[in-house]
Structures are given as C-alpha cells and as structure tokens.
C-alpha atoms as a PDB file:
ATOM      1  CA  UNK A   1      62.192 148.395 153.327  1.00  0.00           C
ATOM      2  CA  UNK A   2      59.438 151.085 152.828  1.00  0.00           C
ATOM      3  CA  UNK A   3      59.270 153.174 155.702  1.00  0.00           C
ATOM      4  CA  UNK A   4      55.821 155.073 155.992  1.00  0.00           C
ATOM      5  CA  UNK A   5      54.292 157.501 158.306  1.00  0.00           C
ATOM      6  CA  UNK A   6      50.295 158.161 158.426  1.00  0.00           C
ATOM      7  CA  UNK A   7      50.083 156.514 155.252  1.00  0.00           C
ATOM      8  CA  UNK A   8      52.639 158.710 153.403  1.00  0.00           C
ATOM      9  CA  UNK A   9      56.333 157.433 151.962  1.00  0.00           C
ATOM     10  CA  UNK A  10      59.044 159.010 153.799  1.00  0.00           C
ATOM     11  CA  UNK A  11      60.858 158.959 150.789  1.00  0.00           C
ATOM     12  CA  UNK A  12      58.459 160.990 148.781  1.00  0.00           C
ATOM     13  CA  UNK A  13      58.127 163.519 151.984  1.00  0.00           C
ATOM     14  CA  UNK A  14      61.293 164.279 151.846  1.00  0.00           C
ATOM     15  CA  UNK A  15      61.658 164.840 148.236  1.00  0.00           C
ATOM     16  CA  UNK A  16      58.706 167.039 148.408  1.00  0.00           C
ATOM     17  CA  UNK A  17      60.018 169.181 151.335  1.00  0.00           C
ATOM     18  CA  UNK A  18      63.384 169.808 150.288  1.00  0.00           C
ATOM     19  CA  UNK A  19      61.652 170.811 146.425  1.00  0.00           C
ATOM     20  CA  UNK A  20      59.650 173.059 148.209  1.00  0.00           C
ATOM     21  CA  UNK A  21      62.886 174.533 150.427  1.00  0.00           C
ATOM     22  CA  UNK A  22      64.430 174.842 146.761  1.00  0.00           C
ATOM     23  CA  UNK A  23      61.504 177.147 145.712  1.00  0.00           C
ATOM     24  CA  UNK A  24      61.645 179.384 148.578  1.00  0.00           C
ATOM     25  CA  UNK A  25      65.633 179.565 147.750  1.00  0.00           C
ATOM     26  CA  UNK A  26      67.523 176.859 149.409  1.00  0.00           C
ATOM     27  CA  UNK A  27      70.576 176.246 147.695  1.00  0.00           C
ATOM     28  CA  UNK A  28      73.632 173.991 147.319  1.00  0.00           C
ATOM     29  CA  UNK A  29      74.893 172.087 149.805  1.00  0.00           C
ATOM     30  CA  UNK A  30      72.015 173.070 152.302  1.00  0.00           C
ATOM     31  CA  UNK A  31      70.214 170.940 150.312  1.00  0.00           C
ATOM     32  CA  UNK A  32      72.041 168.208 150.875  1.00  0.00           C
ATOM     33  CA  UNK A  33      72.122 168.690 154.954  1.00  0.00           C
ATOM     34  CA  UNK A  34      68.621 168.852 154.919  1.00  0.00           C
ATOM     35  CA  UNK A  35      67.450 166.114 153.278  1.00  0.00           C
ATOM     36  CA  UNK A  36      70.245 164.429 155.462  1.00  0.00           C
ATOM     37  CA  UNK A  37      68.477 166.044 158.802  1.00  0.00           C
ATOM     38  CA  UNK A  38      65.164 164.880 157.236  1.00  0.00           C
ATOM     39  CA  UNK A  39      66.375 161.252 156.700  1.00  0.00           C
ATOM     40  CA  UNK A  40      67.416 160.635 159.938  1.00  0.00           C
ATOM     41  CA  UNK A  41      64.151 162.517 161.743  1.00  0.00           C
ATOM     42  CA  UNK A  42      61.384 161.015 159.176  1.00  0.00           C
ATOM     43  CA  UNK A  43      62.912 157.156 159.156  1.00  0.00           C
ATOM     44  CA  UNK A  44      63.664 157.386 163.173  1.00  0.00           C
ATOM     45  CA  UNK A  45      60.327 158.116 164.039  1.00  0.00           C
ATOM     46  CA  UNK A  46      59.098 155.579 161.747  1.00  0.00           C
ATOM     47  CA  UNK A  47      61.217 152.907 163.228  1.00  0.00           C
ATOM     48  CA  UNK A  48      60.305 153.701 166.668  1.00  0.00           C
ATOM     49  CA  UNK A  49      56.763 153.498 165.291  1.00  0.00           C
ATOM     50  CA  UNK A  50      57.476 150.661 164.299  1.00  0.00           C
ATOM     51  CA  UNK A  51      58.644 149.124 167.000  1.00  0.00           C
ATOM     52  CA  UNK A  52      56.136 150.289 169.644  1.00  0.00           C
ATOM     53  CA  UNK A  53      58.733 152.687 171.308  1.00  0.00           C
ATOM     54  CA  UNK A  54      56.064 155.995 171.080  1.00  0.00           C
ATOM     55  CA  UNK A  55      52.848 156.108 172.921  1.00  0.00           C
ATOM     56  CA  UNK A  56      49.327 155.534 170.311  1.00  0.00           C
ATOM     57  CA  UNK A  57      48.558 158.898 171.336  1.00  0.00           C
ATOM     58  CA  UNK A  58      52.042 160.666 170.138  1.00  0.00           C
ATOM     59  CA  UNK A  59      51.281 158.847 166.437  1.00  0.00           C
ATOM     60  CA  UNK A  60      47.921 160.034 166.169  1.00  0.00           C
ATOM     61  CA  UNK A  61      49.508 163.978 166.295  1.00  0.00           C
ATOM     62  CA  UNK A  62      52.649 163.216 164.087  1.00  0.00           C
ATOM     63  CA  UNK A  63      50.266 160.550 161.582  1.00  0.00           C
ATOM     64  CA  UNK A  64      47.937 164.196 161.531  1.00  0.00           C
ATOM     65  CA  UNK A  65      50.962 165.956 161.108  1.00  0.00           C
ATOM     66  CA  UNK A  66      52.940 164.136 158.442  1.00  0.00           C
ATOM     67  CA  UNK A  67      49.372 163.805 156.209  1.00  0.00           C
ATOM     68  CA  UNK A  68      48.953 167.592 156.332  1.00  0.00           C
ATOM     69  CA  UNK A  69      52.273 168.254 155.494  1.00  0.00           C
ATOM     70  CA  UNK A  70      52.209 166.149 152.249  1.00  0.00           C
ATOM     71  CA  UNK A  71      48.642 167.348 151.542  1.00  0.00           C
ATOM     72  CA  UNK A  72      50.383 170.980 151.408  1.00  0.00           C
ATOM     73  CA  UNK A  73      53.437 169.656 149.194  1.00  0.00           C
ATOM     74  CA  UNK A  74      50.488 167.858 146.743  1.00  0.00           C
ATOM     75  CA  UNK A  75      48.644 171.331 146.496  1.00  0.00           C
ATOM     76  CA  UNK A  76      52.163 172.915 145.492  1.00  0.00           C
ATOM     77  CA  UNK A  77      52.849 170.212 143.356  1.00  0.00           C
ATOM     78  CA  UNK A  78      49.354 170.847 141.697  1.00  0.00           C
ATOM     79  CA  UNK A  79      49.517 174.657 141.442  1.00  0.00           C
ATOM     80  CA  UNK A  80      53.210 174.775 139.828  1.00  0.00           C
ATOM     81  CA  UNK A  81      52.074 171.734 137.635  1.00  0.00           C
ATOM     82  CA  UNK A  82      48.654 173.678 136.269  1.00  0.00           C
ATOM     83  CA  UNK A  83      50.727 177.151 136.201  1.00  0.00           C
ATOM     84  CA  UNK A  84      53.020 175.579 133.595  1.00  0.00           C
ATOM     85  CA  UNK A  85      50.164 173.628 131.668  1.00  0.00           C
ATOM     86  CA  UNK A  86      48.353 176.787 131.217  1.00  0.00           C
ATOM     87  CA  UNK A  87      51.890 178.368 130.398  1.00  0.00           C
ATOM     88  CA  UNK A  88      51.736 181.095 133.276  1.00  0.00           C
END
C-alpha cells in the first residue's frame, strides 16, 4: 500500500528528511529512531486521512505542509546534485 500525503510518498519524505538530518550531522543509531519516529507520524496521519478521522480543514494545513517540506528536500537534492556535477 502507498501511503501519500498532499500528493507526496511518505516513503520518499522520509528518506529525504532523515538525508537531510545526516547532512546537518545526525549520526548512527539516531538515524535509525528517527526515521522510526517519522514512520509512525507520516503513515498515521495518512491513515487517519484516509479514513476520514481529521477534519478537511486540518489536511489542507498538513497537505501545505508536507508539499513545502519536500519542495525544500527537492531544492537540497538539486543544489548538492549540481555542486557535484560542476565538481564544487
């Protein structure tokens, strides 16, 4: 089952948050905790999404939320991906 929020894979948030926690210097097994923390949070709210349990208004402000969020992750994405084209 593909659990999505505003549009966005909670599988691919996550990734891209806890890459981005790696670049700012989160190591080891804090890794692992958050993308456990993140698991449960992301695919939660998308099940009680899913099954009408939060209010239309509520999912407007977390759909805004979540697309923003990966719209920052695809700019970092972009700027470490063009930093080691150029071969910065």
């Amino acid at each position: 089952m593909q659990f999505a929020l505003g549009g966005v894979g909670v599988a691919a948030l996550i990734f891209g948050i806890v890459e981005a926690a790696k670049e700012f210097g989160l190591q080891g097994k804090a890794s692992r905790v958050l993308v456990l923390v993140l698991g449960v949070f992301f695919v939660g709210l998308a099940q009680a999404n899913a099954q009408g349990l939060l209010d239309e208004q509520v999912m407007q402000w977390v759909n805004l939320g979540v697309t923003a969020l990966a719209g920052g992750l695809a700019a970092m994405g972009y700027y470490d991906f063009s930093k080691k084209r150029n071969g910065e």
